[in-house]
C-alpha atoms as a PDB file:
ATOM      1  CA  UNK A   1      -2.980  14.256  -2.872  1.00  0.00           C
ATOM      2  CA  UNK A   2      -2.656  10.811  -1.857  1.00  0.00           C
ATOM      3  CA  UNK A   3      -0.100   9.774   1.017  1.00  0.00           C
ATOM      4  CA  UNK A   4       3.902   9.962  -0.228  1.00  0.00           C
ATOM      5  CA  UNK A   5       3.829   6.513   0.953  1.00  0.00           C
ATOM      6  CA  UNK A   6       1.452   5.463  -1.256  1.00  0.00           C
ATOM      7  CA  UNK A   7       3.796   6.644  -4.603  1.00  0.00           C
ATOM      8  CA  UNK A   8       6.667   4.803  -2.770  1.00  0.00           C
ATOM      9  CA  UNK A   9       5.251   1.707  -3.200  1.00  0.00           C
ATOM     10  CA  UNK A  10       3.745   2.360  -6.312  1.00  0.00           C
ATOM     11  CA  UNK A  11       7.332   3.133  -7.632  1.00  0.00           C
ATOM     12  CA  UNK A  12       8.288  -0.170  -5.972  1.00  0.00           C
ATOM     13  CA  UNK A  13       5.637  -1.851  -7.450  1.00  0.00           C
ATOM     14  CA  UNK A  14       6.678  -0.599 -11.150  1.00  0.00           C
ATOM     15  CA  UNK A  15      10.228  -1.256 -10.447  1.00  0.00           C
ATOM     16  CA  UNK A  16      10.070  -4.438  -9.524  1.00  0.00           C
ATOM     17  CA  UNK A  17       7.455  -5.460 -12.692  1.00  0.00           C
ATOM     18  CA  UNK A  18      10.157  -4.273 -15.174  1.00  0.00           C
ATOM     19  CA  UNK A  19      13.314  -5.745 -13.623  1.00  0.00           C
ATOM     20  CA  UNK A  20      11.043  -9.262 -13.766  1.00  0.00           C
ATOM     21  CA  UNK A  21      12.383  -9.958  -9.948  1.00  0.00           C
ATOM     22  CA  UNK A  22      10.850 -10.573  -6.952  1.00  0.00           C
ATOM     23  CA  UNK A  23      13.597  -8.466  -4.754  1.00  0.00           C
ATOM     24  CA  UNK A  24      13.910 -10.916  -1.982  1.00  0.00           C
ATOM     25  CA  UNK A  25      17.436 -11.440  -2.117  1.00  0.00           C
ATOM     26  CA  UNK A  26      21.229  -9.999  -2.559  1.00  0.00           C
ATOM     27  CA  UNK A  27      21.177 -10.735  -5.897  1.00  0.00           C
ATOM     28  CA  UNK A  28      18.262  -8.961  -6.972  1.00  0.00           C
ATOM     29  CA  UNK A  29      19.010  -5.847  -6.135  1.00  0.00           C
ATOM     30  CA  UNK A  30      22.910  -5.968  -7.474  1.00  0.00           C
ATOM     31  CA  UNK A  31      20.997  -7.139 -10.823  1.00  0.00           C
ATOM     32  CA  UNK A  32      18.523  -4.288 -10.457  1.00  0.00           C
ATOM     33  CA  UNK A  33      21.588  -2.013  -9.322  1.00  0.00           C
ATOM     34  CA  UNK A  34      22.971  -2.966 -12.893  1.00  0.00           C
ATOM     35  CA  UNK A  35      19.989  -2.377 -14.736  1.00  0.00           C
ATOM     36  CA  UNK A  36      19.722   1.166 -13.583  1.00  0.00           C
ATOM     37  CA  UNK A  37      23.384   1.639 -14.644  1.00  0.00           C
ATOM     38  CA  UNK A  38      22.214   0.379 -17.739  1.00  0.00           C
ATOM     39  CA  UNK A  39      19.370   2.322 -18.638  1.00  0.00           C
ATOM     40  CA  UNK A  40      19.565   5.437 -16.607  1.00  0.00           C
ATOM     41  CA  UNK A  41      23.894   5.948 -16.884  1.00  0.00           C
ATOM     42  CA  UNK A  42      23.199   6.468 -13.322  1.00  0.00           C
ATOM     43  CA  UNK A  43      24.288   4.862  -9.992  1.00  0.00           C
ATOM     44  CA  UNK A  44      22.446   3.652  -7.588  1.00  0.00           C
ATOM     45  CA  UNK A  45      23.897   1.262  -5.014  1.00  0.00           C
ATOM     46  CA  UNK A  46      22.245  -2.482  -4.105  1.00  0.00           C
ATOM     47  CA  UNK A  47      22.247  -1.111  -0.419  1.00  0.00           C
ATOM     48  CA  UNK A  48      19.991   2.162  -1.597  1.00  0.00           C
ATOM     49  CA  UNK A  49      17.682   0.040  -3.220  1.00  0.00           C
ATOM     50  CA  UNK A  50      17.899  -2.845  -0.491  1.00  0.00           C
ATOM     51  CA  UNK A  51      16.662   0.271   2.026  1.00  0.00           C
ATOM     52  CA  UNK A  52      13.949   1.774  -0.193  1.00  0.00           C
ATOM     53  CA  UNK A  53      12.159  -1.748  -0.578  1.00  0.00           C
ATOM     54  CA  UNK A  54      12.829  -2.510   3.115  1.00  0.00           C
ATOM     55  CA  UNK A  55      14.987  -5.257   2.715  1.00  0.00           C
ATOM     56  CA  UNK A  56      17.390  -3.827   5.361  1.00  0.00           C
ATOM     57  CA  UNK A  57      15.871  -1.108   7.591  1.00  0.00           C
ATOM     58  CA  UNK A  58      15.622   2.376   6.234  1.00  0.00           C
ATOM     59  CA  UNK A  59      16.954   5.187   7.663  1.00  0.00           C
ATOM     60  CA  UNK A  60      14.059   8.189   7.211  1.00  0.00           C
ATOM     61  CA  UNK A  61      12.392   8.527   3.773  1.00  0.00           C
ATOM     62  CA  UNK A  62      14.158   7.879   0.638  1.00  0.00           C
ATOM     63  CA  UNK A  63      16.168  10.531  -0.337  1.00  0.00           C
ATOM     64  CA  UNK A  64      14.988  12.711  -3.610  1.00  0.00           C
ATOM     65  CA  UNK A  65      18.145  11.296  -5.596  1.00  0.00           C
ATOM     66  CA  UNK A  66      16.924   7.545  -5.226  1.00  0.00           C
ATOM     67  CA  UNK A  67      13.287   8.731  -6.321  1.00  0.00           C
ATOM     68  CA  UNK A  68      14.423  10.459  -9.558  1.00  0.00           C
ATOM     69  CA  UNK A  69      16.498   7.791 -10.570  1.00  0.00           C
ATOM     70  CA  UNK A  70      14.542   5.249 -10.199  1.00  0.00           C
ATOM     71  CA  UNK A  71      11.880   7.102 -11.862  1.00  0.00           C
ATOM     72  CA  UNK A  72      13.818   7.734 -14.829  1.00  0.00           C
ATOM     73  CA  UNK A  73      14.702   4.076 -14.819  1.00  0.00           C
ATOM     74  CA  UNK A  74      11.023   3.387 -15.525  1.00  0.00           C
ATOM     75  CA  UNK A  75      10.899   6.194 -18.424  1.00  0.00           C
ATOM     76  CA  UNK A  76       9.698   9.510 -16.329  1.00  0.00           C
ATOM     77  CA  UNK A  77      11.616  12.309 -16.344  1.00  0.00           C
ATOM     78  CA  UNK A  78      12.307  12.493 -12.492  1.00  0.00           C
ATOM     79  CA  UNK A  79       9.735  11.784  -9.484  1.00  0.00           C
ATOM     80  CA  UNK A  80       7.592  14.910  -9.923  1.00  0.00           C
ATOM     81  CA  UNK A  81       6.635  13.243 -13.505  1.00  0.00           C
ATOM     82  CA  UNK A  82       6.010  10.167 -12.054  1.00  0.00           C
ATOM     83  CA  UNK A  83       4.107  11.476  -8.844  1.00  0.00           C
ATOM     84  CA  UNK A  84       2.068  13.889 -11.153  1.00  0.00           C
ATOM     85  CA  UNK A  85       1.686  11.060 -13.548  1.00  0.00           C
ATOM     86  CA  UNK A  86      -0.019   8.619 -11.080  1.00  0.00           C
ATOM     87  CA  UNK A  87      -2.263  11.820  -9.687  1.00  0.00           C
ATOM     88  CA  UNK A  88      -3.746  12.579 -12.896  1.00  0.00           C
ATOM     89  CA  UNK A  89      -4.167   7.971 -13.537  1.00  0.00           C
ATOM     90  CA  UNK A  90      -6.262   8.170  -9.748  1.00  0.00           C
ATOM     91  CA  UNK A  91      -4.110   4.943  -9.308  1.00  0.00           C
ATOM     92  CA  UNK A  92      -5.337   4.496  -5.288  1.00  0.00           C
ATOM     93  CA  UNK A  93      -9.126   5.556  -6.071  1.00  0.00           C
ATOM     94  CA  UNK A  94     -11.220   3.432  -4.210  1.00  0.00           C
ATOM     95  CA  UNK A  95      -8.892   0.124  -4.158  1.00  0.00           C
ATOM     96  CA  UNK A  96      -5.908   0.822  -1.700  1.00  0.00           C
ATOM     97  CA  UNK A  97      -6.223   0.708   2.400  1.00  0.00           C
ATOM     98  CA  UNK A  98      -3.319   3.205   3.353  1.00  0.00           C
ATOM     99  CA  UNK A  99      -1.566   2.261   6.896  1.00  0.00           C
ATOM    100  CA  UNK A 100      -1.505   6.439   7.910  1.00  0.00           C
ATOM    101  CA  UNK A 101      -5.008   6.644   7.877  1.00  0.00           C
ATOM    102  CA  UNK A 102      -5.835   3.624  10.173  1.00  0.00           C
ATOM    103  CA  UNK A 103      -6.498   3.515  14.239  1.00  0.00           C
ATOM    104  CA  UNK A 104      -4.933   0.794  16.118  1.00  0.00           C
ATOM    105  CA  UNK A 105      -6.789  -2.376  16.694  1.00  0.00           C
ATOM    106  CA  UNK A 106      -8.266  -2.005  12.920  1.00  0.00           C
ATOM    107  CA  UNK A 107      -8.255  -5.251  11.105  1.00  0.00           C
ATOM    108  CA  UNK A 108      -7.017  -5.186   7.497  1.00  0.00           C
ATOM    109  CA  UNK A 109      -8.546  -8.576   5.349  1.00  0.00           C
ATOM    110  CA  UNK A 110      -6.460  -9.411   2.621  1.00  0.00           C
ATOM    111  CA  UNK A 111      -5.710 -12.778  -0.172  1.00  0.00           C
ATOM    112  CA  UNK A 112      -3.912 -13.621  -2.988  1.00  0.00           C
ATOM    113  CA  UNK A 113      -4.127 -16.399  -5.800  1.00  0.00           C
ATOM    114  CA  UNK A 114      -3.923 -19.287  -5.193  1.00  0.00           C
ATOM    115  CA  UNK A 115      -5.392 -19.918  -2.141  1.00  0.00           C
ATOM    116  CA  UNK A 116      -4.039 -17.627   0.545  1.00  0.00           C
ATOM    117  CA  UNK A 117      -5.968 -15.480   3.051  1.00  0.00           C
ATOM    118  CA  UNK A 118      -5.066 -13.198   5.829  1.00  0.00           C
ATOM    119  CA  UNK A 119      -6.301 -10.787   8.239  1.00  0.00           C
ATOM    120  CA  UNK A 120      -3.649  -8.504  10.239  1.00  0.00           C
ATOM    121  CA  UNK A 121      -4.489  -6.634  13.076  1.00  0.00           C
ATOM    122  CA  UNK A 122      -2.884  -2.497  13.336  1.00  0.00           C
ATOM    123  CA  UNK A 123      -0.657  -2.059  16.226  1.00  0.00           C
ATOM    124  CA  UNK A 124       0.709   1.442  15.760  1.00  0.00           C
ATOM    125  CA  UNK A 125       3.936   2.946  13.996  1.00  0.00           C
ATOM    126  CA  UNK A 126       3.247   0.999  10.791  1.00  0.00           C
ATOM    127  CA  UNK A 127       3.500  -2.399  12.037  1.00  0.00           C
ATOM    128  CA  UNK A 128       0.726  -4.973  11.935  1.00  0.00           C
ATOM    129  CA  UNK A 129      -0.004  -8.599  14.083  1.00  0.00           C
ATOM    130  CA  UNK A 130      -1.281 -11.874  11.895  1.00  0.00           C
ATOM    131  CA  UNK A 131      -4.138 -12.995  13.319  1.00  0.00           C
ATOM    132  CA  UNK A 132      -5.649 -15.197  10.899  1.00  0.00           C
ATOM    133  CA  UNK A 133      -3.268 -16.940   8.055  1.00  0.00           C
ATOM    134  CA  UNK A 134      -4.658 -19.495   6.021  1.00  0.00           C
ATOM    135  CA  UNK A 135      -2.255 -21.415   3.664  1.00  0.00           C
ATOM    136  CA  UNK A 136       1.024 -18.962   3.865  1.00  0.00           C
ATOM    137  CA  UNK A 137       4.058 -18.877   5.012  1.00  0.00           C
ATOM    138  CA  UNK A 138       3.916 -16.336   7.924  1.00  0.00           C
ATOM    139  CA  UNK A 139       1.538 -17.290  10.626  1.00  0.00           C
ATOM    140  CA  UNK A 140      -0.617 -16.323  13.386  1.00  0.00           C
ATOM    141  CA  UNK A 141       0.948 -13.620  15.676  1.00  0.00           C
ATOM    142  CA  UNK A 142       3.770 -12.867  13.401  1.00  0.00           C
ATOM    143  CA  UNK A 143       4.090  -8.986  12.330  1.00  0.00           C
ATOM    144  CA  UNK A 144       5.467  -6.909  10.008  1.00  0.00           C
ATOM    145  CA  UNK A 145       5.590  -3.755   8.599  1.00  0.00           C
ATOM    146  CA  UNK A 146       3.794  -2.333   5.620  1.00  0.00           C
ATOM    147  CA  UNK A 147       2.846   1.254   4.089  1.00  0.00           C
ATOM    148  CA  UNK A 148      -0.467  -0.136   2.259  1.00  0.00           C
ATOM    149  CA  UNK A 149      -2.973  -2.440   0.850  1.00  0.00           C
ATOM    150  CA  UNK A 150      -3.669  -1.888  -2.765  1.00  0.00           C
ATOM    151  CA  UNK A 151      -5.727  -4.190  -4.849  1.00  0.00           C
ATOM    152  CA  UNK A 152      -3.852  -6.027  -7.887  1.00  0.00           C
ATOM    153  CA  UNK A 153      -0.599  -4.920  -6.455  1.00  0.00           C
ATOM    154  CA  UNK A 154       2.088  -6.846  -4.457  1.00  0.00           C
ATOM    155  CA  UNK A 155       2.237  -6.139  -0.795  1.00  0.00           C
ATOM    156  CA  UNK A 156       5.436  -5.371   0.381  1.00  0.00           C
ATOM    157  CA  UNK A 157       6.060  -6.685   4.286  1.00  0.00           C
ATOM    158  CA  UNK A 158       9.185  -5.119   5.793  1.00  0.00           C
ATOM    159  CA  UNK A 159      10.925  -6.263   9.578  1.00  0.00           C
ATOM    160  CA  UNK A 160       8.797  -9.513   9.696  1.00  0.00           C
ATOM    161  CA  UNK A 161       9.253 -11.347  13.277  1.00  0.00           C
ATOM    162  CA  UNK A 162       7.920 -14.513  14.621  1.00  0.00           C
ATOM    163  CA  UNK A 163       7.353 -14.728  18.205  1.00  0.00           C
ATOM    164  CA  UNK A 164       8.065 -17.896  19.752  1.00  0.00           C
ATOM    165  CA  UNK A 165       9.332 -19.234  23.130  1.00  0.00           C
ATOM    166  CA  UNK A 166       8.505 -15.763  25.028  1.00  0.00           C
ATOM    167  CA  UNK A 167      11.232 -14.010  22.234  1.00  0.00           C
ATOM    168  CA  UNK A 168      11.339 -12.895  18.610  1.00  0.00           C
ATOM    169  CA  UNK A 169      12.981 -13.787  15.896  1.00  0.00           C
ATOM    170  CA  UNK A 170      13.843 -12.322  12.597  1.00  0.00           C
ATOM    171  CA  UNK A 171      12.437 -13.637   9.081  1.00  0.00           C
ATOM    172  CA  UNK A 172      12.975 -12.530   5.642  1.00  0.00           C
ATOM    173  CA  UNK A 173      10.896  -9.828   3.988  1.00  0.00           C
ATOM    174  CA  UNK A 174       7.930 -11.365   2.341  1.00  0.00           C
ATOM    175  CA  UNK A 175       5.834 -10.051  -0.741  1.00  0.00           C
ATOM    176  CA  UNK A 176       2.426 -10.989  -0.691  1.00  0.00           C
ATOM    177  CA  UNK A 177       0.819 -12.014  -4.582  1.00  0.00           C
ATOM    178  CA  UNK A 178       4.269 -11.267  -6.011  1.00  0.00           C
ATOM    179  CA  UNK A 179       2.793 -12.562  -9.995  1.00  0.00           C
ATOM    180  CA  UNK A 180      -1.016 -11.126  -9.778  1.00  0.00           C
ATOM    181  CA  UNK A 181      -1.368  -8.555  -6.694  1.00  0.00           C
ATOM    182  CA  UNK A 182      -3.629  -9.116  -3.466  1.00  0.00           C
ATOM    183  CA  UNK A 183      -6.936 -10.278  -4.888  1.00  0.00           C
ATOM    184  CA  UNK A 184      -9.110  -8.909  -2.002  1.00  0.00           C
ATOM    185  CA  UNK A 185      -8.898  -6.394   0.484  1.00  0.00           C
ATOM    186  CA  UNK A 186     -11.199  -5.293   3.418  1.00  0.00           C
ATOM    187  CA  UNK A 187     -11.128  -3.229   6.221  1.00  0.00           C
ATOM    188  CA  UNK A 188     -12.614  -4.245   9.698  1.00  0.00           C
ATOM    189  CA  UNK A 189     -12.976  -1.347  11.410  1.00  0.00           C
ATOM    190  CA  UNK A 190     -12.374  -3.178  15.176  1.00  0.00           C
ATOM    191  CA  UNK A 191     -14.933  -0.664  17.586  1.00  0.00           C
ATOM    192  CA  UNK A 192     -17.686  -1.597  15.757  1.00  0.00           C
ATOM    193  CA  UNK A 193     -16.419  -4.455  13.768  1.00  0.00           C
ATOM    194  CA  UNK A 194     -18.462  -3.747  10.976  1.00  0.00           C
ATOM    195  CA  UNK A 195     -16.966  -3.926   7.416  1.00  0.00           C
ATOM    196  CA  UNK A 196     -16.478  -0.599   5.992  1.00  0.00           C
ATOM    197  CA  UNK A 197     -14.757  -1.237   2.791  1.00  0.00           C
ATOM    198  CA  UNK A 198     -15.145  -4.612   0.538  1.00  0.00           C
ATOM    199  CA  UNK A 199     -12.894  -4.956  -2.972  1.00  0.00           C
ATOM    200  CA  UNK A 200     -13.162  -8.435  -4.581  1.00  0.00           C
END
């Protein structure tokens, strides 16, 4: 079984195609808050969703209630459908780099259309340093926080800060290749700094 944070963002990933927005503001999760309501007959508050796609931070792992519902909003019958749905479809196979299974220091190589390309370097605890940004809008030392890689899906970067001046500061959550998913990912393993995994 692949790791729970790997159907997380795959849920986010489906949510966010349907409602058509890019969740980086207020209003898009009151609009997807509505949606649910709609289609579902089910509530589901804009804070809820604003935790599970790390717009605010989360406290622990989404509760079961937020996973069903959201499920059903995408047509499953709860989260065990949709989990057992994306098992049997192999949807990580060979093309996702999952943050649990890497070793600090690793460097994770990543782009997106048009023209943008990254490398970020794991600290520890699910958080990751920029260390080489080409044409984006978060630069070189910035980090964030991020549950995966996956290839031809949006990556989701949670409790971005820029450090400047000796402090930090705060910047919005970003989504990387929001329209047509990273393009390329890579893994560096640092020790040897060899490339052990290449998806183009």
């Amino acid at each position: 079984m692949q790791d729970i944070e790997s159907y997380y963002a795959k849920l986010r990933d489906e949510v966010t195609e349907k409602v058509n927005r890019t969740m980086e503001s207020p209003t898009d999760f009151n609009y997807l808050s509505a949606q649910v309501k709609i289609e579902t007959d089910e509530d589901l508050s804009s804070s809820t969703l604003k935790r599970f796609f790390g717009y605010i931070p989360k406290n622990g792992t989404p509760s079961r209630t937020t996973l069903c519902i959201l499920s059903r909003y995408l047509g499953y019958k709860g989260w065990n459908d949709f989990c057992q749905d994306m098992s049997e479809s192999d949807f990580i196979a060979d093309d996702s780099i999952i943050t649990s299974d890497l070793t600090n220091d690793d460097i994770v190589h990543f782009e997106w259309s048009p023209d943008r390309v990254y490398e970020a370097k794991y600290l520890s605890n699910g958080r990751f340093e920029v260390t080489v940004a080409q044409n984006g809008t978060l630069g070189v030392g910035d980090t964030f926080s991020a549950s995966g890689f996956t290839l031809n899906h949006p990556l989701y970067m949670n409790k971005v800060q820029r450090v400047c001046n000796g402090g930090s500061s705060a910047l919005p959550n970003y989504v990387a290749g929001y329209k047509s998913g990273l393009t390329k990912i890579e893994l560096v393993k640092k020790k040897s700094d060899s490339r052990t995994e290449d998806q183009s």
